[in-house]
C-alpha atoms as a PDB file:
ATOM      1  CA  UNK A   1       0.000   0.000   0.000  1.00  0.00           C
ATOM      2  CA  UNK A   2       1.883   3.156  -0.997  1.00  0.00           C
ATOM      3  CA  UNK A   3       1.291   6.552   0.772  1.00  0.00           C
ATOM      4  CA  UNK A   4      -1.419   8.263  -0.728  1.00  0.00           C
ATOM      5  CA  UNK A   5      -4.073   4.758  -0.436  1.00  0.00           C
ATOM      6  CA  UNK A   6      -2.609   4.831   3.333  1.00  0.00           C
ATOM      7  CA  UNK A   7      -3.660   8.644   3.677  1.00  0.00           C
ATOM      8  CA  UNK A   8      -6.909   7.803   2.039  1.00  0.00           C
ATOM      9  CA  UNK A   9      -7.513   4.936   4.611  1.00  0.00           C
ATOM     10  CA  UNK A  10      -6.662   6.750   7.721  1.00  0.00           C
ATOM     11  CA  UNK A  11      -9.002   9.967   6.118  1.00  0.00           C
ATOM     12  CA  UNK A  12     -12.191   7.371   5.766  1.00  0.00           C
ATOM     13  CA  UNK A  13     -11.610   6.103   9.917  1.00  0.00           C
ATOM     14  CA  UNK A  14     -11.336   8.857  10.990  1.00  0.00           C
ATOM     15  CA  UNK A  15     -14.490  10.152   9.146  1.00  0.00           C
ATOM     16  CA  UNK A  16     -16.385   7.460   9.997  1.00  0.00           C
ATOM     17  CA  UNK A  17     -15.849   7.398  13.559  1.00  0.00           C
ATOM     18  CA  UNK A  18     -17.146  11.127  13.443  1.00  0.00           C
ATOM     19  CA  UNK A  19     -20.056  10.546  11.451  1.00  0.00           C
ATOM     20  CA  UNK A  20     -20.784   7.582  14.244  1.00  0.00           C
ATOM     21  CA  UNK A  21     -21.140   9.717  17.065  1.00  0.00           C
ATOM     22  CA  UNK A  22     -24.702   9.687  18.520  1.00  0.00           C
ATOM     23  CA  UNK A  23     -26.648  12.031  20.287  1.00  0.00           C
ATOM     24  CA  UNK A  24     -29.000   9.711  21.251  1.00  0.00           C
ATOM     25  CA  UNK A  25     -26.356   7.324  22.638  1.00  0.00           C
ATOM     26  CA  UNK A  26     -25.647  10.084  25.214  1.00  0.00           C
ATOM     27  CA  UNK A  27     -26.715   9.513  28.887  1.00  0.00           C
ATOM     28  CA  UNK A  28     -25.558  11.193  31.754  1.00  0.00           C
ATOM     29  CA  UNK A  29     -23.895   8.792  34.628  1.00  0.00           C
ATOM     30  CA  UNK A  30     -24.912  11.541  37.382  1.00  0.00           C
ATOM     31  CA  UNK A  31     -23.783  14.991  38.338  1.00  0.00           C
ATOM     32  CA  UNK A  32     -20.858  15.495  40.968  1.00  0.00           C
ATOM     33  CA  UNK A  33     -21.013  19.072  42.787  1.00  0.00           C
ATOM     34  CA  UNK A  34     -18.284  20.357  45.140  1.00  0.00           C
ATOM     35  CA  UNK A  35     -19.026  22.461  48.660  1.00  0.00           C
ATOM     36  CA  UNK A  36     -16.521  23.259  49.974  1.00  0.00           C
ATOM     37  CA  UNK A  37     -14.085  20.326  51.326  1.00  0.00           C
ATOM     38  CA  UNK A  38     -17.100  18.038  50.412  1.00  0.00           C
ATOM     39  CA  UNK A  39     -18.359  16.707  47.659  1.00  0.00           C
ATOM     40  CA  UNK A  40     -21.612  15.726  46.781  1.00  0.00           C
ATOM     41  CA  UNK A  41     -22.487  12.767  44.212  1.00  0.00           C
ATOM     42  CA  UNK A  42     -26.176  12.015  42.280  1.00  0.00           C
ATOM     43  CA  UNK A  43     -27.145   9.083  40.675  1.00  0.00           C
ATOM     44  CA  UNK A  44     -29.937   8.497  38.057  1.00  0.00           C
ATOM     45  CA  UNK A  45     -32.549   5.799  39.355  1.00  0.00           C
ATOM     46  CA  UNK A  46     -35.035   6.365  36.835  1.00  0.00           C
ATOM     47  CA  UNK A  47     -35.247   7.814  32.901  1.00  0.00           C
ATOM     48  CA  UNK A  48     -37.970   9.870  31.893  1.00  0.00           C
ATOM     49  CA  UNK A  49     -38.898  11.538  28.907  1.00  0.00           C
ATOM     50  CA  UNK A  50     -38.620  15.406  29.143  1.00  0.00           C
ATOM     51  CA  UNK A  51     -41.040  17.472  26.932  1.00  0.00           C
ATOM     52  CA  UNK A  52     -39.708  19.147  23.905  1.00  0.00           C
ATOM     53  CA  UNK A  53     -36.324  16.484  24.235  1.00  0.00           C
ATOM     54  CA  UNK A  54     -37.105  16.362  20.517  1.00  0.00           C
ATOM     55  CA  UNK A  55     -36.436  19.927  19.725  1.00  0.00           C
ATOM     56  CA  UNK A  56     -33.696  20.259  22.153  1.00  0.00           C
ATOM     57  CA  UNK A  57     -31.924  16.764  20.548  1.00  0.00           C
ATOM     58  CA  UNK A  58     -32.388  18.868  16.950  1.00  0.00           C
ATOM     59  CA  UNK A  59     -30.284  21.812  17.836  1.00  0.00           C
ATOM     60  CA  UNK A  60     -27.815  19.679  19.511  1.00  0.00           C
ATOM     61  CA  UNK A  61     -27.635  17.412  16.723  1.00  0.00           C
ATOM     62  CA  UNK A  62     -27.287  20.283  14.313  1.00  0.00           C
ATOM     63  CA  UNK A  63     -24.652  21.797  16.606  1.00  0.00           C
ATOM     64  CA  UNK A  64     -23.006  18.922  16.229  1.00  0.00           C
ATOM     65  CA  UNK A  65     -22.561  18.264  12.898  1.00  0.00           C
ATOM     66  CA  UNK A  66     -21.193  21.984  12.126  1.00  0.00           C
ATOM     67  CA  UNK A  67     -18.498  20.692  14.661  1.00  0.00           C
ATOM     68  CA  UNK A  68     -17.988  17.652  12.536  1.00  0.00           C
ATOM     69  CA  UNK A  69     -17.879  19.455   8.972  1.00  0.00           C
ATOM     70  CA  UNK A  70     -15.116  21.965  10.522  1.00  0.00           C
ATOM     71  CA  UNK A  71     -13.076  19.430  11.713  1.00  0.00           C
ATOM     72  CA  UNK A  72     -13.611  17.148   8.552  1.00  0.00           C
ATOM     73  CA  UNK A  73     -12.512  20.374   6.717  1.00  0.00           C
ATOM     74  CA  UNK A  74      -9.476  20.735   9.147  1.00  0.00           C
ATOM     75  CA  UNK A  75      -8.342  17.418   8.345  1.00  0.00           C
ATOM     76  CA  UNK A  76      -9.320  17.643   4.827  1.00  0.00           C
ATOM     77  CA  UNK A  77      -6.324  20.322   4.573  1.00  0.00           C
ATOM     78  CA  UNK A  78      -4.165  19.156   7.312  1.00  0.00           C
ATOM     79  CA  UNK A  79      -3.981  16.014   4.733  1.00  0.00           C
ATOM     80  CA  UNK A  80      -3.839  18.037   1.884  1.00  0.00           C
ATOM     81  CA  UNK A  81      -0.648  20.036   3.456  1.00  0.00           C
ATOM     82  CA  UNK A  82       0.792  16.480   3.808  1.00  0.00           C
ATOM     83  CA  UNK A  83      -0.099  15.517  -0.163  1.00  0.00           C
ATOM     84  CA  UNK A  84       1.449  18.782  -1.470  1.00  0.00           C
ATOM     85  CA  UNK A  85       4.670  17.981   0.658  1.00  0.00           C
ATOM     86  CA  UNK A  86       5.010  14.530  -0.389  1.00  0.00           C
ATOM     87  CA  UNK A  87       4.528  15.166  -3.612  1.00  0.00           C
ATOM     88  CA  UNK A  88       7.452  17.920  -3.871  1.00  0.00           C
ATOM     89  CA  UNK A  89       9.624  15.569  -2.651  1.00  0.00           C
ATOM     90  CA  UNK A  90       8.592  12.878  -4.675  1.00  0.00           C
ATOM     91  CA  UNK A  91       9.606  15.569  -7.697  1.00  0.00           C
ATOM     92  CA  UNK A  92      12.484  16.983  -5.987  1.00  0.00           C
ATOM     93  CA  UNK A  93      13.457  12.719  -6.146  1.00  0.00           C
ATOM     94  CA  UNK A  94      12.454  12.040  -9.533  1.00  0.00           C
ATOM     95  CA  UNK A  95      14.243  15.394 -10.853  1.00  0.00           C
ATOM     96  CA  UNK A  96      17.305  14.591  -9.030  1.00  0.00           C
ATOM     97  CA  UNK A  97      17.442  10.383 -10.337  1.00  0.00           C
ATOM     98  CA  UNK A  98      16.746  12.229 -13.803  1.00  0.00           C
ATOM     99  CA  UNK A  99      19.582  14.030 -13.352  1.00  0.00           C
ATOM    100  CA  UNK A 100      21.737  11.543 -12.055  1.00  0.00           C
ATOM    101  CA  UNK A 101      20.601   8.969 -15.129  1.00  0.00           C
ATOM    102  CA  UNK A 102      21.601  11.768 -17.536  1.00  0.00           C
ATOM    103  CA  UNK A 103      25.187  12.035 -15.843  1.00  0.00           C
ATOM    104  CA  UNK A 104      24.860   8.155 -15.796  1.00  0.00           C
ATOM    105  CA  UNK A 105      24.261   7.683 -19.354  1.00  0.00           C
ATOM    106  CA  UNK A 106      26.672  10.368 -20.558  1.00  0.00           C
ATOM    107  CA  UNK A 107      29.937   9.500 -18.485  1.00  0.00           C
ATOM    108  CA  UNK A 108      32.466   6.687 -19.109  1.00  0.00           C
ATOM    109  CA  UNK A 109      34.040   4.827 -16.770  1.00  0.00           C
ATOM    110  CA  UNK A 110      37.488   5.426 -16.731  1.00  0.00           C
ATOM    111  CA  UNK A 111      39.667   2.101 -18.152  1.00  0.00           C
ATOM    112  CA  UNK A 112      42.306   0.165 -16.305  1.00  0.00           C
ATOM    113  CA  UNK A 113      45.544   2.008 -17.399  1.00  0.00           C
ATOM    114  CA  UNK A 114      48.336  -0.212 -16.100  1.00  0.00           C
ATOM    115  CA  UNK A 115      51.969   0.244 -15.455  1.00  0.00           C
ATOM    116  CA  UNK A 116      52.992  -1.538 -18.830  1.00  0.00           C
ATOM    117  CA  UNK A 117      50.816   0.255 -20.574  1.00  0.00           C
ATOM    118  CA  UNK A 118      52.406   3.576 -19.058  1.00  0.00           C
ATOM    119  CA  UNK A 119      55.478   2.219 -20.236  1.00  0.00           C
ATOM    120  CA  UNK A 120      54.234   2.318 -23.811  1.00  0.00           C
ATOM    121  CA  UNK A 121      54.065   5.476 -24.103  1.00  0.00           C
ATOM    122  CA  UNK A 122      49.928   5.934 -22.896  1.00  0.00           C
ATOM    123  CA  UNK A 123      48.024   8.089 -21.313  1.00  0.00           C
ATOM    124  CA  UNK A 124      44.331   8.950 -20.787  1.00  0.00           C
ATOM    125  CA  UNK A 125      42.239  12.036 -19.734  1.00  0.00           C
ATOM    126  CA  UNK A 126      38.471  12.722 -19.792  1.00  0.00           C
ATOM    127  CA  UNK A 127      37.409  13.976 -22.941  1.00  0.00           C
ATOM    128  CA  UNK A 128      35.641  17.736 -23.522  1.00  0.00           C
ATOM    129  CA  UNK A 129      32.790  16.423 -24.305  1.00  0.00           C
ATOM    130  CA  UNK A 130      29.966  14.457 -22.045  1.00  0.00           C
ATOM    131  CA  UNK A 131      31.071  10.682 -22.131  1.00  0.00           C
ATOM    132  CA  UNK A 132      34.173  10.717 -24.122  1.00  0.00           C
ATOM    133  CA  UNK A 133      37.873   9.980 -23.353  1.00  0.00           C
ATOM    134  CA  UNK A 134      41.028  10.980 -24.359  1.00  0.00           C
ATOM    135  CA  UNK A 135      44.072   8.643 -24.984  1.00  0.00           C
ATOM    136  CA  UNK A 136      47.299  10.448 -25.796  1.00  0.00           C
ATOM    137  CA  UNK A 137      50.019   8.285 -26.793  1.00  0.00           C
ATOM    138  CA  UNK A 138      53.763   9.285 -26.748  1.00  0.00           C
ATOM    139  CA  UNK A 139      55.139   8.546 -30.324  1.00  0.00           C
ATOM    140  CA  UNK A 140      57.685  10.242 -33.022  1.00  0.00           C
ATOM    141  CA  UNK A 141      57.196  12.148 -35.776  1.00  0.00           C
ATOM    142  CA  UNK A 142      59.962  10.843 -38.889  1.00  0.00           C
ATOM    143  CA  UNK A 143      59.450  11.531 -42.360  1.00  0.00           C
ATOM    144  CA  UNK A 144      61.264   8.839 -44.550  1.00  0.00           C
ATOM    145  CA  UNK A 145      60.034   8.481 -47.851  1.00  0.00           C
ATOM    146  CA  UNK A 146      58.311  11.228 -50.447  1.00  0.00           C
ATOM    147  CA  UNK A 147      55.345   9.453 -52.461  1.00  0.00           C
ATOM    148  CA  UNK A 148      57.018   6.395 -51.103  1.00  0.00           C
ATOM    149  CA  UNK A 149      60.037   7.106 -52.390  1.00  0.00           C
ATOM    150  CA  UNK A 150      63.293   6.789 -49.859  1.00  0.00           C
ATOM    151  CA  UNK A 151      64.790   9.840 -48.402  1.00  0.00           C
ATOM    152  CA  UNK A 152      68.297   9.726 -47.166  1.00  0.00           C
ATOM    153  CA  UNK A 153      68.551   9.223 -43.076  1.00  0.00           C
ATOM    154  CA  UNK A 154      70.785  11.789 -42.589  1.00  0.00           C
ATOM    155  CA  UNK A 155      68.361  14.153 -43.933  1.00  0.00           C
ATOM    156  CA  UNK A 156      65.288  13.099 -42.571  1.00  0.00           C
ATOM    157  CA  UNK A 157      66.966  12.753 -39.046  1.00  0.00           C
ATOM    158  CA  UNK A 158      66.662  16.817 -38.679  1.00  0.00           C
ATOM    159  CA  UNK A 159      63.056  16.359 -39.176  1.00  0.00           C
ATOM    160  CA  UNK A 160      62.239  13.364 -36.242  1.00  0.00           C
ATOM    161  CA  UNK A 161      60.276  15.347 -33.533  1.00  0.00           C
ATOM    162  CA  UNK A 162      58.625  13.844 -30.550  1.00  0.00           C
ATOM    163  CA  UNK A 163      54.316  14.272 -30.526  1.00  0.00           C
ATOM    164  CA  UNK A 164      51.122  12.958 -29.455  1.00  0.00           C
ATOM    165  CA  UNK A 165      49.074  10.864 -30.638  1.00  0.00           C
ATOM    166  CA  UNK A 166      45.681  11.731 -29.748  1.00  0.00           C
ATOM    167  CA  UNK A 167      42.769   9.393 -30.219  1.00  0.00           C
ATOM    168  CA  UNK A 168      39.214  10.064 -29.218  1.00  0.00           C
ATOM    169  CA  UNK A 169      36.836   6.999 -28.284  1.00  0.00           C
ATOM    170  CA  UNK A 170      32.949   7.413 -27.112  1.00  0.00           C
ATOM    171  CA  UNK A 171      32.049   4.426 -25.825  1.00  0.00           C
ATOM    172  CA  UNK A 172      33.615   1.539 -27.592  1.00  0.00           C
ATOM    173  CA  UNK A 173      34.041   3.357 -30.609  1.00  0.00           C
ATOM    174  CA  UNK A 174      37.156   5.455 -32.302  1.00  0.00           C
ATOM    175  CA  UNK A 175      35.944   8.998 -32.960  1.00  0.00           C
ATOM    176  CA  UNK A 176      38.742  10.976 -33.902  1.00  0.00           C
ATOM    177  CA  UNK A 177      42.904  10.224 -34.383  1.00  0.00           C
ATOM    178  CA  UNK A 178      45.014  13.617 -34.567  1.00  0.00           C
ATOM    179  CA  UNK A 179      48.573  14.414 -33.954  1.00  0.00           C
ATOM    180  CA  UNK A 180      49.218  16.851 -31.253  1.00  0.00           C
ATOM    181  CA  UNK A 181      52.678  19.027 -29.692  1.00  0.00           C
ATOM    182  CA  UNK A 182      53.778  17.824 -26.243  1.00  0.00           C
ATOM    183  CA  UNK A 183      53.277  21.460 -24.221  1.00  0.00           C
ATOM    184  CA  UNK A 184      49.477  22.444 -24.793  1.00  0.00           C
ATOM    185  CA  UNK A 185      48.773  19.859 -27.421  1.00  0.00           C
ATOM    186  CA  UNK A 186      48.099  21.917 -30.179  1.00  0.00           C
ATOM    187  CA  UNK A 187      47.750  20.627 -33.444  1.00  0.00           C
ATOM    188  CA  UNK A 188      51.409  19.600 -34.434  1.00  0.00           C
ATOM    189  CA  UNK A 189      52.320  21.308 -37.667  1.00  0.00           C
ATOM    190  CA  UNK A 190      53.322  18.873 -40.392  1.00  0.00           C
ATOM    191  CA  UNK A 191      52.585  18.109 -44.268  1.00  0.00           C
ATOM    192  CA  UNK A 192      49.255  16.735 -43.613  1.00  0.00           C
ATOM    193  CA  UNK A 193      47.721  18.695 -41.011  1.00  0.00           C
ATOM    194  CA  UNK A 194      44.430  20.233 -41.749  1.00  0.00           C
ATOM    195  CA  UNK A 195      43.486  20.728 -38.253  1.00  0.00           C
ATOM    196  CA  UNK A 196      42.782  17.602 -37.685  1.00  0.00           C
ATOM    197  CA  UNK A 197      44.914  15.878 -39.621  1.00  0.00           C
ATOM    198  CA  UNK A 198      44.018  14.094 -42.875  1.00  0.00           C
ATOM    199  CA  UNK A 199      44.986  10.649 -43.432  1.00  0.00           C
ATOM    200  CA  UNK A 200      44.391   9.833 -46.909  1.00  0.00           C
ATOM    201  CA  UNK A 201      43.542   6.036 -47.097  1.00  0.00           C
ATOM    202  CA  UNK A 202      44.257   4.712 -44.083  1.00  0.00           C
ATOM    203  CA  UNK A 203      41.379   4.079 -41.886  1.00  0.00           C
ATOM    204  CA  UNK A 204      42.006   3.580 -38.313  1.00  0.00           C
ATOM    205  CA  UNK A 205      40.211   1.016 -36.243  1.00  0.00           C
ATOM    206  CA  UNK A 206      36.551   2.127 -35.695  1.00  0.00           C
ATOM    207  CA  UNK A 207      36.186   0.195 -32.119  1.00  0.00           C
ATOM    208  CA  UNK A 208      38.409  -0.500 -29.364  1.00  0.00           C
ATOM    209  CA  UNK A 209      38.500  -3.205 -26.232  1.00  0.00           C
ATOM    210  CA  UNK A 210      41.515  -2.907 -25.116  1.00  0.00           C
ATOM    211  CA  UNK A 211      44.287  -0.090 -24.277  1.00  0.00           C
ATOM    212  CA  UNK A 212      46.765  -2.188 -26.447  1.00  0.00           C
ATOM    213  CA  UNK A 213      44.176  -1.607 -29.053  1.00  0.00           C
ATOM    214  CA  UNK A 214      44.767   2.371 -28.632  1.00  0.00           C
ATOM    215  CA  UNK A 215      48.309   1.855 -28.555  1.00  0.00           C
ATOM    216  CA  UNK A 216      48.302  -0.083 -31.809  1.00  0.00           C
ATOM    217  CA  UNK A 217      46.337   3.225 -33.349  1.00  0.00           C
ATOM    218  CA  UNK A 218      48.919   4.920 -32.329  1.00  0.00           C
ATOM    219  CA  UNK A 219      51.755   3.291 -34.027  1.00  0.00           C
ATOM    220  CA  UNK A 220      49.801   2.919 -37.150  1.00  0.00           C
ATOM    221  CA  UNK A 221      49.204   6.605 -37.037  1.00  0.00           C
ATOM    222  CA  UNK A 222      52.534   7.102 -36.671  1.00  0.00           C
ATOM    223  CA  UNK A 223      53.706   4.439 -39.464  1.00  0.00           C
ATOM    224  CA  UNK A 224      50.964   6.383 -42.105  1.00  0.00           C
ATOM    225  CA  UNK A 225      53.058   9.776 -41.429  1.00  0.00           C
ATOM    226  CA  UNK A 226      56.807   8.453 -42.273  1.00  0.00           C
ATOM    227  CA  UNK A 227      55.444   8.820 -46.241  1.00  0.00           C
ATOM    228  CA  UNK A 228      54.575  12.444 -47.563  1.00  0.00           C
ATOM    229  CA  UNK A 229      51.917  12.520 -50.230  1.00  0.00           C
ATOM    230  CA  UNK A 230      52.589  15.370 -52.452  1.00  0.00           C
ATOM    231  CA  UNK A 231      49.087  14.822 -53.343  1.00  0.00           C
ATOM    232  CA  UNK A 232      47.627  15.795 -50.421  1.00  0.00           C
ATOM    233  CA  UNK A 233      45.552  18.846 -49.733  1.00  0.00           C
ATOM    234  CA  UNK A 234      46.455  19.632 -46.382  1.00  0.00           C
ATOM    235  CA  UNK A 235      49.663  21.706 -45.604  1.00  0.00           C
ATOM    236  CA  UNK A 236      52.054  21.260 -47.782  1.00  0.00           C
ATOM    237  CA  UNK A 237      54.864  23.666 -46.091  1.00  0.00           C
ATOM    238  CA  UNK A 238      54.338  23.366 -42.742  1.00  0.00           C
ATOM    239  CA  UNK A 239      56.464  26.052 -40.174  1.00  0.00           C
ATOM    240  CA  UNK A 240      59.433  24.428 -38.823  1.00  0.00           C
ATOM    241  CA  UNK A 241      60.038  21.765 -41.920  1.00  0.00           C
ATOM    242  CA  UNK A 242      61.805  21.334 -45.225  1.00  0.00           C
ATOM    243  CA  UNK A 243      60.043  22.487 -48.300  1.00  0.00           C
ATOM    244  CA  UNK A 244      58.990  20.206 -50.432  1.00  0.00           C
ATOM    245  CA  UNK A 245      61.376  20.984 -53.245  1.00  0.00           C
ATOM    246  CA  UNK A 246      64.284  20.620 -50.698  1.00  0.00           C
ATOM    247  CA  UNK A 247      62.743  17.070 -49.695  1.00  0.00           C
ATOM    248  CA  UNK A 248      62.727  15.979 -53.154  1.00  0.00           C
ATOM    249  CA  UNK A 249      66.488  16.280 -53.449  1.00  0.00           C
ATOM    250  CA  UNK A 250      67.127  14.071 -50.949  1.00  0.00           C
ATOM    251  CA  UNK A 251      65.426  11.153 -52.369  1.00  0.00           C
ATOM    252  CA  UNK A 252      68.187   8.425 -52.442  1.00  0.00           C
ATOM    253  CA  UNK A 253      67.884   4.961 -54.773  1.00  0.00           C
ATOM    254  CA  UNK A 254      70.045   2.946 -52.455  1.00  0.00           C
ATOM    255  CA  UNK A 255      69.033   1.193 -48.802  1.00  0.00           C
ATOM    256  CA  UNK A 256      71.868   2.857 -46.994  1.00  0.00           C
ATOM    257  CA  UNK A 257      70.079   4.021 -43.936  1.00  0.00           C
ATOM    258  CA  UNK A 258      71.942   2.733 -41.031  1.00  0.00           C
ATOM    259  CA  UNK A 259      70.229   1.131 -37.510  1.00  0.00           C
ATOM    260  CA  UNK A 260      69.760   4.650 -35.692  1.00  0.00           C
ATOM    261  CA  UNK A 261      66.246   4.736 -36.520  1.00  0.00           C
ATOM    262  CA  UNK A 262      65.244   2.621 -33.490  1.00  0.00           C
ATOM    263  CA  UNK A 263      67.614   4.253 -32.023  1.00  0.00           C
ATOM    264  CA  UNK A 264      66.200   8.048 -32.138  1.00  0.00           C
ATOM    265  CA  UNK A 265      62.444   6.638 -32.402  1.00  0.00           C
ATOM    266  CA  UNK A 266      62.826   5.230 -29.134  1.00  0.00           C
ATOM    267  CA  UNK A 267      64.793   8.139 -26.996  1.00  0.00           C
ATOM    268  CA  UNK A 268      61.853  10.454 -28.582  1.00  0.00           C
ATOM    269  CA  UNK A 269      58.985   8.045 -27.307  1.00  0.00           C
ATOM    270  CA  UNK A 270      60.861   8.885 -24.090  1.00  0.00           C
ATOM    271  CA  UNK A 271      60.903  12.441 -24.068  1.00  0.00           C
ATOM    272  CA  UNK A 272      63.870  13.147 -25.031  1.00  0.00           C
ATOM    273  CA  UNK A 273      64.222  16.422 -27.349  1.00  0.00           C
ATOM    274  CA  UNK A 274      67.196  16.891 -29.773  1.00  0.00           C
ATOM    275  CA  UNK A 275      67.865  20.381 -31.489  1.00  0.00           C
ATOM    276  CA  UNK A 276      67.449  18.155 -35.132  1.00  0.00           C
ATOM    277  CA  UNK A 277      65.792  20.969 -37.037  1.00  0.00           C
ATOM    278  CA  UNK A 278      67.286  23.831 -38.956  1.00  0.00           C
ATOM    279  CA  UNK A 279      66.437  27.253 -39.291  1.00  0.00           C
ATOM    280  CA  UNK A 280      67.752  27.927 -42.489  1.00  0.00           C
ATOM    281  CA  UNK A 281      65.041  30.004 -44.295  1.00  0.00           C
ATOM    282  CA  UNK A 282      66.263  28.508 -47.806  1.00  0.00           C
ATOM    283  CA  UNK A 283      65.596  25.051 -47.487  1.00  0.00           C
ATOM    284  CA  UNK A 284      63.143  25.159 -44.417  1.00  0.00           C
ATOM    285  CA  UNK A 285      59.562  26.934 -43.912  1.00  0.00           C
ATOM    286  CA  UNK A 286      59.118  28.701 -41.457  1.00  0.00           C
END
């Protein structure tokens, strides 16, 4: 039985043991009086009808029921007080669970991020948005072929820059893949940034389970960027790297690059910065 039937209930007893009361029923069991230090008691041996009792029974009985409508009417609105109040807290409740549903339904619970996976170079933040998150992952930035055609190492070396791999999910779903600087991760400037980047073909994995499977976006991101697609419409002399003219003259025929790739990849995944980029306004854009 919830409140309001309970209410109800209580409402009908107490009406009906109101409406039961009975004049008729009413008998005096004798009269008491007080003199002084004594008192004096009567008792009633005998009944006998009074004249007019009738008339006299009438305006008591009407008496009486004025005094039952006004207190009917007083609980009537004590109850009503109680209603109104239980009700406003029943929608102060059901506003507040709404609320708490929405915040429910629109946050994500944070994923198990564990030492090894630190180690790989992730990390992960609450997203801007209601219910997303946001994974950055620690990788290198290396140039080494031109419309997959080999550059020479020694070139490309004074282009390899640490950045971020950002990469949006919602859910279990992938919703955006960008590369970002390490200090306020702006958009990183390179050959195919169009804030966000564009990626030409490559399609990155739509839905994730794991955090290896965010890594693993990561380092395909990072594998689609070591080619530069003259074809591309995004930047095509970004500030801080060769032009595209002076890339071109370093392509190289032969597969003379030497071991200090993994070398340089790896100390960058770290952290560690290198002055590897010129500033010399013929060859580089700045």
């Amino acid at each position: 039985m919830n409140l309001e039937e309970q209410i109800k209930k209580s409402k009908d007893n107490m009406f009906s043991s109101l409406d039961n009361i009975d004049i008729d029923g009413l008998k005096a069991e004798g009269v008491t009086i007080r003199v002084g230090d004594r008192l004096l008691k009567f008792s009633i041996n005998a009944d006998e009808q009074i004249p007019d009792i009738d008339v006299i029974k009438s305006n008591f009985r009407e008496k009486l029921n004025e005094q039952q409508k006004r207190i009917k009417e007083k609980i009537n609105d004590e109850i009503e007080k109680i209603n109104s109040y239980h009700n406003s807290l029943k929608l102060e409740f059901e506003r507040k669970e709404k609320i708490l549903e929405d915040k429910l339904k629109s946050s994500e619970p944070m994923p198990n991020i564990t030492y090894k996976d630190t180690l790989k170079g992730l990390s992960l933040t609450k997203g801007k948005d209601p219910g997303t998150l946001c994974w950055l992952v620690n990788g290198v930035y290396w140039p080494k072929t031109i419309d997959f055609k080999p550059l020479d190492i020694k070139f490309t070396k004074r282009m390899v820059s640490p950045v971020i791999y950002m990469i949006i999910t919602k859910g279990k779903f992938v919703t955006e893949v960008s590369t970002r600087k390490l200090i306020g991760l702006d958009y990183f400037n390179h050959y195919h940034q169009n804030n966000p980047d564009c990626w030409g073909k490559w399609t990155y994995k739509s839905e994730w389970e794991t955090p290896n499977d965010i890594i693993e976006i990561g380092r395909q991101a990072e594998s689609v960027l070591e080619n530069i697609n003259t074809g591309s419409t995004a930047t095509s002399n970004p500030r801080g790297l060769p032009r595209i003219s002076t890339i071109k003259k370093n392509i190289v025929d032969t597969k003379e690059n030497s071991n200090i790739e993994s070398v340089t990849r790896n100390s960058l995944r770290q952290g560690i910065t290198t002055d590897i980029r010129s500033d010399d306004s013929e060859v580089w854009s700045l």
